[in-house]
Protein backbone atom coordinates (compact mmCIF):
# COMPACT_ATOMS: atom_id res chain seq x y z
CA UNK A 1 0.00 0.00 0.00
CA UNK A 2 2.97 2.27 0.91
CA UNK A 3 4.58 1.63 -2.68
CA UNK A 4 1.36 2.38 -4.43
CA UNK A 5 0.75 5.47 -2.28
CA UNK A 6 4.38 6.91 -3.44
CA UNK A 7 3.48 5.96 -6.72
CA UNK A 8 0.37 7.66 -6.84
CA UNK A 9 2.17 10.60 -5.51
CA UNK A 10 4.49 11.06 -8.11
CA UNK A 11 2.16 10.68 -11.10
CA UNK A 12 0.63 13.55 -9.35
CA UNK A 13 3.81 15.51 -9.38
CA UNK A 14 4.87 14.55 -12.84
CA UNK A 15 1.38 14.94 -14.43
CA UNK A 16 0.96 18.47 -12.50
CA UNK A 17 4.13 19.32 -13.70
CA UNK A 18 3.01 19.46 -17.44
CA UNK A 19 0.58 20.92 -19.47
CA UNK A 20 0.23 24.45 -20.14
CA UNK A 21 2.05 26.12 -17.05
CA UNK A 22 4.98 27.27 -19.13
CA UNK A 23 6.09 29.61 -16.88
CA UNK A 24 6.28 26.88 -14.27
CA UNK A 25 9.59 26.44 -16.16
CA UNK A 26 10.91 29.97 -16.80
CA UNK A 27 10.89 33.30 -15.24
CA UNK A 28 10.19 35.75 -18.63
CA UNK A 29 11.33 38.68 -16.59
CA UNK A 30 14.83 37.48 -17.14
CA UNK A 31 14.62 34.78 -19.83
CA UNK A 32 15.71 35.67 -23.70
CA UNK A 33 12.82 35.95 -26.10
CA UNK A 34 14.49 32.42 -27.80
CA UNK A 35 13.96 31.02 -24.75
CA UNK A 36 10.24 32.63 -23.84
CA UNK A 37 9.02 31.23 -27.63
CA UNK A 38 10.74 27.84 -26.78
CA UNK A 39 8.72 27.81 -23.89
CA UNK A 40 5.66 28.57 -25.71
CA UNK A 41 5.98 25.85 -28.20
CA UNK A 42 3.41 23.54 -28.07
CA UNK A 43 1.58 25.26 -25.29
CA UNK A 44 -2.19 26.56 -25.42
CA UNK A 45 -3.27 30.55 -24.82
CA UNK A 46 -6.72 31.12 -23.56
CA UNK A 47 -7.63 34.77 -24.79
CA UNK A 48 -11.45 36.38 -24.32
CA UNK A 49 -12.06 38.98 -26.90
CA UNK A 50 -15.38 40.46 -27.73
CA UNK A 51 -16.66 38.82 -30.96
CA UNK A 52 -19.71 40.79 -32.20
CA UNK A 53 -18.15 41.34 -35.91
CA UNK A 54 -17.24 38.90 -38.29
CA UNK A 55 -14.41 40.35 -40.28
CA UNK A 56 -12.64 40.61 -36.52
CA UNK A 57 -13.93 36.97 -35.74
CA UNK A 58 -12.65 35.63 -39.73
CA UNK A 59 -9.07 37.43 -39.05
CA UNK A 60 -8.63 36.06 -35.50
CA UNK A 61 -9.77 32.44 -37.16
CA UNK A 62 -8.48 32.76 -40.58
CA UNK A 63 -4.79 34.25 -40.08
CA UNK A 64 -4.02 34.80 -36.63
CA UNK A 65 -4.56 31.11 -35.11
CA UNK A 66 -2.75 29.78 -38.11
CA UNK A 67 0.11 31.82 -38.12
CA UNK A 68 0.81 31.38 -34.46
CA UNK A 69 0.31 27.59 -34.98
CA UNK A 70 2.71 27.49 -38.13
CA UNK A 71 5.21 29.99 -36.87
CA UNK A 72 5.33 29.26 -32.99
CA UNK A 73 3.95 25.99 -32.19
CA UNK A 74 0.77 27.81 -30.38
CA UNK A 75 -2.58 27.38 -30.21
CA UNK A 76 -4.47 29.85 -29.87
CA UNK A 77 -8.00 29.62 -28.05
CA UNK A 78 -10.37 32.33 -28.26
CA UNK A 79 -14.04 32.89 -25.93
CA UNK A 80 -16.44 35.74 -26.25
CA UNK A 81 -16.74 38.10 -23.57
CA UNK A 82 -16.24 41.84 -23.17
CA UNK A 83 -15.50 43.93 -19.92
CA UNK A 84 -18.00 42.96 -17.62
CA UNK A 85 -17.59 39.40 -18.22
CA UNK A 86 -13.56 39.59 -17.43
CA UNK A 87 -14.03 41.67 -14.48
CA UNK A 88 -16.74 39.25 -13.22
CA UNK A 89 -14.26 36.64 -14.11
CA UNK A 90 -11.83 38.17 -12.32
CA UNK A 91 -13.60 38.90 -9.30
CA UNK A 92 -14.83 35.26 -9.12
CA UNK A 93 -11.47 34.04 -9.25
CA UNK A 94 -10.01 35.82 -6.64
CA UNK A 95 -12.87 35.30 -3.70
CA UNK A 96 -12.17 31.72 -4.52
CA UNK A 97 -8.61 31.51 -4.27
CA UNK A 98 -7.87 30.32 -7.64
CA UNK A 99 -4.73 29.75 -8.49
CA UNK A 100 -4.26 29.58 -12.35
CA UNK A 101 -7.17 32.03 -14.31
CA UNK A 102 -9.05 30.64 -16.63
CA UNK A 103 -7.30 33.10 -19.48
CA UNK A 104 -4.14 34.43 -20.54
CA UNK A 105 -4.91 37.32 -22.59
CA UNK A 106 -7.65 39.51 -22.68
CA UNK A 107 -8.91 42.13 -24.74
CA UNK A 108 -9.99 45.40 -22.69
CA UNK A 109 -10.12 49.18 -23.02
CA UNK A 110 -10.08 51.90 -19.91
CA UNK A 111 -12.97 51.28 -18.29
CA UNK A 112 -11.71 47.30 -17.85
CA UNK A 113 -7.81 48.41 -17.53
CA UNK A 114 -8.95 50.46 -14.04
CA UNK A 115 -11.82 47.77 -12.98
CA UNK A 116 -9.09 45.19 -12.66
CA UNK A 117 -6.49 47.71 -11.48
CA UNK A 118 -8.55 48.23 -9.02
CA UNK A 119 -8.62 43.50 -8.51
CA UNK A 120 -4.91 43.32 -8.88
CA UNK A 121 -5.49 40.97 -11.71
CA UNK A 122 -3.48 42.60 -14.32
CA UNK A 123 -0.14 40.43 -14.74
CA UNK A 124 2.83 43.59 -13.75
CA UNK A 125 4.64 45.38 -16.82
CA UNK A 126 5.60 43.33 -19.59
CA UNK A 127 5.50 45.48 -23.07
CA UNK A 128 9.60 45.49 -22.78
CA UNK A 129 9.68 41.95 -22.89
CA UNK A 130 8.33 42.33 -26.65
CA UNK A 131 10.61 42.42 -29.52
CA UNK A 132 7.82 44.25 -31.48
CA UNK A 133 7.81 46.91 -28.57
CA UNK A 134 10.23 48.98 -30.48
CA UNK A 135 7.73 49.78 -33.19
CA UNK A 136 4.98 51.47 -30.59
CA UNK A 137 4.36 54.68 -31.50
CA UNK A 138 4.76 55.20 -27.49
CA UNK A 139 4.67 59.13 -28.25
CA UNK A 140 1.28 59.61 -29.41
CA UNK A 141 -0.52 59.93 -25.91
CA UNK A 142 -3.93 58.77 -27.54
CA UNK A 143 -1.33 55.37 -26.97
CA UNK A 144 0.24 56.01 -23.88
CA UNK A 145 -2.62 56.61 -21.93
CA UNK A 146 -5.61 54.72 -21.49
CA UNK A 147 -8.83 56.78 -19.87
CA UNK A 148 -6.09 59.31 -18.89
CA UNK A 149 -4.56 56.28 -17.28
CA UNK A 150 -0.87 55.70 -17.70
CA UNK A 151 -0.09 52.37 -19.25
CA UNK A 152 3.01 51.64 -17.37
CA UNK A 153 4.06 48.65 -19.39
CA UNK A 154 0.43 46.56 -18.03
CA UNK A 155 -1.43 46.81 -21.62
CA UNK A 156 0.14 46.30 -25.27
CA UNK A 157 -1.54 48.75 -27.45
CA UNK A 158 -3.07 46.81 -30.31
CA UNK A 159 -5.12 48.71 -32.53
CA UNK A 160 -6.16 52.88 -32.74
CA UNK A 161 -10.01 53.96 -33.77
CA UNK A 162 -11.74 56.99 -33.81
CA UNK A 163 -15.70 56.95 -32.78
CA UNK A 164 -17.49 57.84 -36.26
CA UNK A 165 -21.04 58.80 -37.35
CA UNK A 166 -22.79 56.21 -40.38
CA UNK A 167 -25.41 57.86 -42.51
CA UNK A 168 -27.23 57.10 -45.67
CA UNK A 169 -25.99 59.72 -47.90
CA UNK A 170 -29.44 58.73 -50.14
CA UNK A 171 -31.88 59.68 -47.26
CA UNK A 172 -29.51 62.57 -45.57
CA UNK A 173 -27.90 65.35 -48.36
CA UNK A 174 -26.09 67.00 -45.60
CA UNK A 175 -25.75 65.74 -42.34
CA UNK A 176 -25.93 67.53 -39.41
CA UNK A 177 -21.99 69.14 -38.96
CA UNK A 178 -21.73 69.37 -35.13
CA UNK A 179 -23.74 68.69 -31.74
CA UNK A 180 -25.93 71.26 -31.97
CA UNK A 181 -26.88 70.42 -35.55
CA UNK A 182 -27.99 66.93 -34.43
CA UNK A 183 -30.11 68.39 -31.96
CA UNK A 184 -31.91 70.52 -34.99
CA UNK A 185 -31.71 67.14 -36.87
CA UNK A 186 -33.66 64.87 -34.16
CA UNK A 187 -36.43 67.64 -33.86
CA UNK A 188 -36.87 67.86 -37.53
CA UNK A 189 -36.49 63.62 -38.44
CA UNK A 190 -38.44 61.93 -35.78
CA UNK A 191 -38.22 58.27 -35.19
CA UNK A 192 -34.66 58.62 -37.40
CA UNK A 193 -32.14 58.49 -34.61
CA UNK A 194 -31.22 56.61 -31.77
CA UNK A 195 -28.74 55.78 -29.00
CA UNK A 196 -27.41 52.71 -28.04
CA UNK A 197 -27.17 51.47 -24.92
CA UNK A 198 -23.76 49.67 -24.97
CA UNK A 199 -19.88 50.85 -24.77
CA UNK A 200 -19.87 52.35 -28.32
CA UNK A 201 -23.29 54.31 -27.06
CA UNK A 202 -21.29 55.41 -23.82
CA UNK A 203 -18.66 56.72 -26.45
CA UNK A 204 -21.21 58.76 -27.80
CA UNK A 205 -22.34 60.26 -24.96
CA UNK A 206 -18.75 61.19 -23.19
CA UNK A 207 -18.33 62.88 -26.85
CA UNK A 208 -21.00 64.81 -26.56
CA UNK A 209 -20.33 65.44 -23.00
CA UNK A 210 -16.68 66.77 -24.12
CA UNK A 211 -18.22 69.19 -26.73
CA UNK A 212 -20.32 70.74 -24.08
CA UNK A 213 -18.07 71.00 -21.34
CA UNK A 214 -15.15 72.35 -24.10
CA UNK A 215 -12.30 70.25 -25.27
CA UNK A 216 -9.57 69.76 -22.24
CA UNK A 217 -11.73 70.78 -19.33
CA UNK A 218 -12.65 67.02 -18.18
CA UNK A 219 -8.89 66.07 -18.74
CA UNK A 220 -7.47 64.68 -16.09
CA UNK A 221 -8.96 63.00 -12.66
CA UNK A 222 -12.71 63.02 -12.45
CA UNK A 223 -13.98 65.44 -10.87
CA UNK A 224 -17.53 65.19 -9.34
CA UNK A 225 -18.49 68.77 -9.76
CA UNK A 226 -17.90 68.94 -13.53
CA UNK A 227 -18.95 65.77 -13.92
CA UNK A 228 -22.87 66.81 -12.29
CA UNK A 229 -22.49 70.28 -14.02
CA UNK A 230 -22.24 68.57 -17.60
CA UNK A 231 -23.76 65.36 -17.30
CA UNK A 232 -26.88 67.43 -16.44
CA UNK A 233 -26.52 69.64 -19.32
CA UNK A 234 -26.72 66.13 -21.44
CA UNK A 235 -29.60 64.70 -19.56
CA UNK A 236 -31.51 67.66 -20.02
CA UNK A 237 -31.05 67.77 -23.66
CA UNK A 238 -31.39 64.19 -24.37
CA UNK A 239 -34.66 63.87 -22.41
CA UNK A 240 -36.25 66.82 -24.52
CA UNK A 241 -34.99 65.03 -27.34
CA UNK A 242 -36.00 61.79 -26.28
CA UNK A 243 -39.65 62.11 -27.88
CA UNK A 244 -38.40 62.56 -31.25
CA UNK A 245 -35.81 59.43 -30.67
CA UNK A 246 -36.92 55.91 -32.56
CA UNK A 247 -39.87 54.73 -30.53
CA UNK A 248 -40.26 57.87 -29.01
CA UNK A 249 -37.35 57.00 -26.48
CA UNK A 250 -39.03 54.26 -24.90
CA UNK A 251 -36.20 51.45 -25.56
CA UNK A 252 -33.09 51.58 -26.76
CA UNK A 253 -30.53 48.98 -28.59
CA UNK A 254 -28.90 46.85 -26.07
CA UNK A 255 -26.48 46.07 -28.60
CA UNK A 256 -24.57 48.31 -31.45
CA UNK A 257 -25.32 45.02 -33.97
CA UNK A 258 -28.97 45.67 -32.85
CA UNK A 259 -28.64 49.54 -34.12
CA UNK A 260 -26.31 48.12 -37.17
CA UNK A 261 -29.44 46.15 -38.33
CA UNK A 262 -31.99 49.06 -37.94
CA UNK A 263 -30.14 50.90 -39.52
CA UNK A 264 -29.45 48.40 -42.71
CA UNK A 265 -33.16 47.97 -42.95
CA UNK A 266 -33.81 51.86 -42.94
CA UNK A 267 -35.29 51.83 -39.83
CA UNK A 268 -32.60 55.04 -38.64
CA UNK A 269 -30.88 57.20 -40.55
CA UNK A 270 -27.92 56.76 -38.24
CA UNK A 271 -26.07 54.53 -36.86
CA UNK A 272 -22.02 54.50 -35.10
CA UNK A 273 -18.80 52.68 -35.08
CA UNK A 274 -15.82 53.54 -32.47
CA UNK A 275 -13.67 52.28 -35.63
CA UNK A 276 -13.64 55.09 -37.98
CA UNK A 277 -13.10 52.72 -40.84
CA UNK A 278 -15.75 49.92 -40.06
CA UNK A 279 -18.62 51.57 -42.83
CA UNK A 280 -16.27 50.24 -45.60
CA UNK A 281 -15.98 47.05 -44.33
CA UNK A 282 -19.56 46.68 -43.82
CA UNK A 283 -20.55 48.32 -47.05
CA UNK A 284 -17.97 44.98 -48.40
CA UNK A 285 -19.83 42.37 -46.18
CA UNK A 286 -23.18 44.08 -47.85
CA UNK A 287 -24.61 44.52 -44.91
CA UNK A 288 -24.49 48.84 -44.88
CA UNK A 289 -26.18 50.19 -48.39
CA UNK A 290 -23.74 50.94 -50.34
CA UNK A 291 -24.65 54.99 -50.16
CA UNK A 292 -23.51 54.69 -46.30
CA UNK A 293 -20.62 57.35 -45.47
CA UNK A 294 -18.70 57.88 -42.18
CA UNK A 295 -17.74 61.57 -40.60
CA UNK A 296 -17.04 62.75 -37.85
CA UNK A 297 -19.04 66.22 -36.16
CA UNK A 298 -17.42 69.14 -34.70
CA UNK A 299 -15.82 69.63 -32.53
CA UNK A 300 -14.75 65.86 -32.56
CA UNK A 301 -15.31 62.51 -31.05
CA UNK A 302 -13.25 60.05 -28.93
CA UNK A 303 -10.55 58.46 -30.42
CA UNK A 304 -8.80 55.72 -28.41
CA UNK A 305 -6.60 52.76 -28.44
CA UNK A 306 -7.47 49.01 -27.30
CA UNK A 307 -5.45 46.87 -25.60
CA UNK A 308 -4.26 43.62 -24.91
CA UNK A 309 -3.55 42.87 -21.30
CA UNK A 310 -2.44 39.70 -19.28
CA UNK A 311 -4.17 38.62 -16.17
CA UNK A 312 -2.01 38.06 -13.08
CA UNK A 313 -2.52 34.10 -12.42
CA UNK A 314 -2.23 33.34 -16.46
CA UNK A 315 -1.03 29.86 -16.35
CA UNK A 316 1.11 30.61 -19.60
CA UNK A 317 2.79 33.70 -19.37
CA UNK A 318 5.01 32.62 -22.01
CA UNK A 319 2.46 31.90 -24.80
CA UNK A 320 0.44 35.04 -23.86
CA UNK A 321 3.83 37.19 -24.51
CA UNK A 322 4.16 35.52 -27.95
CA UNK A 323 0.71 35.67 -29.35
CA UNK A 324 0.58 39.59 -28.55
CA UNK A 325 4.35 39.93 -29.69
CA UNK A 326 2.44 38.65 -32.78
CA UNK A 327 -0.40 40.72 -32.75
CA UNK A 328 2.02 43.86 -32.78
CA UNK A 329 3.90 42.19 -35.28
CA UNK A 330 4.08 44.33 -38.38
CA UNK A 331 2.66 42.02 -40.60
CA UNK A 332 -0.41 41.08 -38.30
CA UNK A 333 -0.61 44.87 -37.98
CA UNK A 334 -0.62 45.25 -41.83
CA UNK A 335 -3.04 42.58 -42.60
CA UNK A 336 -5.85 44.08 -39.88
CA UNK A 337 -5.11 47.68 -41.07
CA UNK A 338 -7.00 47.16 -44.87
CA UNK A 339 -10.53 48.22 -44.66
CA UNK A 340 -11.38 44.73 -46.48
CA UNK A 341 -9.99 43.04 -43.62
CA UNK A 342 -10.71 45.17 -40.22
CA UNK A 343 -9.72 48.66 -40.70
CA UNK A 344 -7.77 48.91 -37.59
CA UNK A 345 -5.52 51.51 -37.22
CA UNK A 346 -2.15 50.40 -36.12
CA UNK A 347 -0.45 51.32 -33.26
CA UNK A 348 2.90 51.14 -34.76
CA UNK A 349 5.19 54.06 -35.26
CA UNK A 350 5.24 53.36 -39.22
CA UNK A 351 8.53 55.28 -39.93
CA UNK A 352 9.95 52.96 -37.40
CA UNK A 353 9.69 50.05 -39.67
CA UNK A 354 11.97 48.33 -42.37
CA UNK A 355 11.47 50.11 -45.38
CA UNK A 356 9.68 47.56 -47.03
CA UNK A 357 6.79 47.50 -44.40
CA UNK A 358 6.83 51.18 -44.49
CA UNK A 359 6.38 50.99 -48.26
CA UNK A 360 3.31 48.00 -47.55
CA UNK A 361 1.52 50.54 -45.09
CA UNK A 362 1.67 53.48 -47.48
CA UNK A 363 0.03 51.36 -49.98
CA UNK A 364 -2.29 50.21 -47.94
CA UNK A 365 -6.04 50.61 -49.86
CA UNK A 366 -7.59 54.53 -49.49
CA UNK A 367 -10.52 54.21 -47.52
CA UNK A 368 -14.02 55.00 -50.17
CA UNK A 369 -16.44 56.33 -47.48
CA UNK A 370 -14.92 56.44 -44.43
CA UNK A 371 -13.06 59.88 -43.86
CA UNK A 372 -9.44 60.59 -44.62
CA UNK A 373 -7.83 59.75 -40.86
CA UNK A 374 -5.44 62.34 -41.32
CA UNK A 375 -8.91 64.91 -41.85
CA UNK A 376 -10.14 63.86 -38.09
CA UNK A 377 -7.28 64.07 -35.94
CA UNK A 378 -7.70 67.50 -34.82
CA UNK A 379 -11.11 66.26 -33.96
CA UNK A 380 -10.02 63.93 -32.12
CA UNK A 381 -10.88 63.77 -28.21
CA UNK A 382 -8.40 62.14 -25.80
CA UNK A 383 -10.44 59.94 -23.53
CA UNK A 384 -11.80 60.98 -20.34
CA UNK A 385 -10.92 59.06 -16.71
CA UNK A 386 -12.38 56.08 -16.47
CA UNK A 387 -15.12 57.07 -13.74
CA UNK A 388 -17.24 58.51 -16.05
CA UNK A 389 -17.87 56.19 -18.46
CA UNK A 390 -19.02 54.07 -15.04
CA UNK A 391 -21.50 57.17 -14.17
CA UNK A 392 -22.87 57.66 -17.84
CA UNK A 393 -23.76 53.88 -17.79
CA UNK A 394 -25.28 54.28 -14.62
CA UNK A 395 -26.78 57.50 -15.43
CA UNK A 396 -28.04 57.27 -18.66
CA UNK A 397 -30.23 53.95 -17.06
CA UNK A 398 -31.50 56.05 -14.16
CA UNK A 399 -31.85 59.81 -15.65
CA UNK A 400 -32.64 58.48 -19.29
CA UNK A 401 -34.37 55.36 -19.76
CA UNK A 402 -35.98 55.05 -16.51
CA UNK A 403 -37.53 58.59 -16.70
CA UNK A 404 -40.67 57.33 -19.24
C-alpha cells in the first residue's frame, strides 16, 4: 500500500508538472525571447475577446490562429466576452482563491484596464519583454494613456479607432456638422435616430459630454463637480430630445449590432462605429447600403486605443507574450489595417519600420467612405478618466431610460 501510495504521488507531481504552465519552467522577466518562444511551443493561450463582428472573428480564425500555430507551435484559443464578463471573471477568481485564471490574454479598453487595477489581476509590466515593442508609437498619448490612465508597461496597445457617425448619404444630403446640428436634426427627423445602450453608445455620450463641457476641461482626474455640471446639461437635452428618438425613447438597442441592423433595414438614418473605418468594411460584407458614409461632427469625437492585457494568475505567461508579440507584429498589424480586412488603425510608429513595411503601409487601400484619418485628428478627443464612463452607464439607465 505504501509503494502504491508513493506511486500515486508522483504521477501527481509529474502529471501536474506538465501541461500548459509554461512559466512553471521559466521566469520571462529574465529569460531571452528564444527562450520565452521555446517555452511557448506547443503550449495553449486562452484569450477572451469580444466577438460581435465577423471580419474581426474571420481574421482572429483565418490568419491569426494559423500563423501562431505554423510559426510558434501555439494554439491559440479564443471565448467571447467583453469587460463585464472579465471583471466578473476576475472577481470570481479571486474570492475563490484560484490559483491559475481561466485566461491568458484579454482584450480590454479603460474602463476594464482600471476595474481590474482596481482587482490586482493585471499580470505587472511586460510590453519590454516584446521584440515588437520597439515599433509602438509610445509618443502619441492617444497610446500612452488609457482613460487618462498611464499604461506603465500593463497593456500592449493593439489597434487605434476613432468613434465615427454612419449615414445614408441617399436619405440625408447633408448631415448635421456638429452637436448642436444633431439636436436641430432629431427635432426635424423623428423616429430617425437613436442611441445605443452599450460601450460604443457610452462613447457617444462622453463625446458629446466633451463638446459641451469644451475640449480639455474634463482632462485629467474626475472630478464630481464637472462631472454633475455637464452630465446634467446632457440629460436635459437628451430627455427633450427623447420624444423625437426611434420609438419615441421608450427602448433603446442593447447592442450596437442591434442599431447596425436598424439601420441596414432603414429603420434610422444613423447609426455608429468607435472604428472610424468599419462603414467600408460593412458596405464589403453588404450589410451597410452601399450609399452609407462615415464623418465625424465638430468639434470631434473620442478616439482611443485598445489593448491587450495579461491577467495576473495566467497559467502561460510565455504563450500570452508571444501571441501579442504577434499581434504587434508588423505584418499582423498590416493585414488588420486594410478596410477589407478590419480597418484597424495600427499602433505602430510606421517610420519605425523596415522600409519595405513602411512601403506595404503606405500602400495600404484609401478608404471609399470612411473619412481621410489624417482629416479627423484635430477632432479627435483624448479619452476621459475612467469614472465617467461608469457614471454615464449608470446614469443614462436612471436619468434616461428610466424617466418614461
Amino acid at each position: 500500500m505504501q509503494k502504491l501510495t508513493i506511486l500515486l504521488l508522483s504521477l501527481t507531481l509529474l502529471f501536474s508538472s506538465c501541461g500548459n504552465k509554461a512559466e512553471q519552467q521559466l521566469d520571462v522577466q529574465q529569460a531571452d525571447w528564444q527562450s520565452i518562444e521555446q517555452a511557448a511551443k506547443g503550449s495553449t493561450v486562452q484569450m477572451m475577446m469580444w466577438q460581435g463582428d465577423p471580419l474581426i472573428n474571420q481574421y482572429m480564425e483565418d490568419y491569426v490562429k494559423p500563423q501562431l500555430q505554423q510559426q510558434y507551435g501555439v494554439t491559440l484559443e479564443i471565448s467571447s466576452g467583453q469587460g463585464k464578463d472579465i471583471v466578473g471573471l476576475a472577481l470570481g477568481e479571486k474570492e475563490t482563491g484560484k490559483e491559475t485564471s481561466e485566461l491568458d490574454v484579454i482584450w480590454i479598453n479603460g474602463e476594464t484596464f482600471y476595474q481590474l487595477r482596481q482587482l490586482d489581476a493585471l499580470y505587472g509590466s511586460f510590453t519590454e519583454l516584446l521584440p515588437n515593442n520597439q515599433y509602438v508609437n509610445w509618443q502619441n498619448p492617444f497610446i500612452s494613456r488609457d482613460f487618462q490612465q498611464p499604461v506603465n508597461g500593463m497593456e500592449a496597445p493593439w489597434g487605434n479607432v476613432q468613434l465615427a457617425f454612419i449615414y445614408n448619404s441617399a436619405k440625408i444630403t447633408n448631415p448635421p456638422a456638429s452637436f448642436e446640428e444633431l439636436e436641430t436634426y432629431i427635432e426635424s427627423n423623428p423616429g430617425t435616430f437613436t442611441i445605443p445602450n452599450e460601450f460604443t453608445g457610452m462613447t457617444l455620450l462622453k463625446s458629446w459630454l466633451i463638446a459641451l463641457a469644451g475640449k480639455g476641461e474634463l482632462a485629467g482626474d474626475f472630478d464630481e463637480a464637472k462631472y454633475k455640471q455637464y452630465s446634467q446639461q446632457l440629460w436635459q437635452k437628451i430627455n427633450n430630445l427623447k420624444p423625437y428618438f426611434w420609438k419615441q425613447g421608450q427602448t433603446f438597442p442593447a447592442t450596437l449590432s442591434q442599431l447596425h441592423q436598424l439601420y441596414a433595414n432603414g429603420e434610422v438614418n444613423f447609426t455608429f462605429s468607435n472604428n472610424d473605418s468599419e462603414v467600408d468594411n460593412k458596405i464589403l460584407q453588404g450589410v451597410f447600403p452601399e450609399s452609407s458614409k462615415a464623418y465625424v461632427p465638430k468639434p470631434g469625437t473620442i478616439q482611443n486605443t485598445h489593448y491587450l492585457g495579461i491577467m495576473k494568475q495566467s497559467g502561460n505567461l510565455p504563450g500570452a507574450l508571444v501571441v501579442i508579440n504577434f499581434l504587434q507584429s508588423p505584418e499582423a498589424q498590416y493585414q488588420k489595417a486594410s478596410p477589407e480586412v478590419w480597418g484597424d488603425g495600427t499602433v505602430l510608429a510606421t517610420e519605425k519600420l523596415p522600409v519595405e513595411w513602411q512601403q506595404k503601409f503606405s500602400n495600404i487601400p484609401a478608404r471609399k467612405n470612411a473619412p481621410d484619418r489624417s482629416a479627423i485628428q484635430d477632432r479627435a478627443f483624448e479619452e476621459l478618466a475612467p469614472e465617467y464612463m461608469i457614471r454615464l452607464y449608470d446614469d443614462f439607465r436612471t436619468q434616461v431610460i428610466e424617466q418614461n
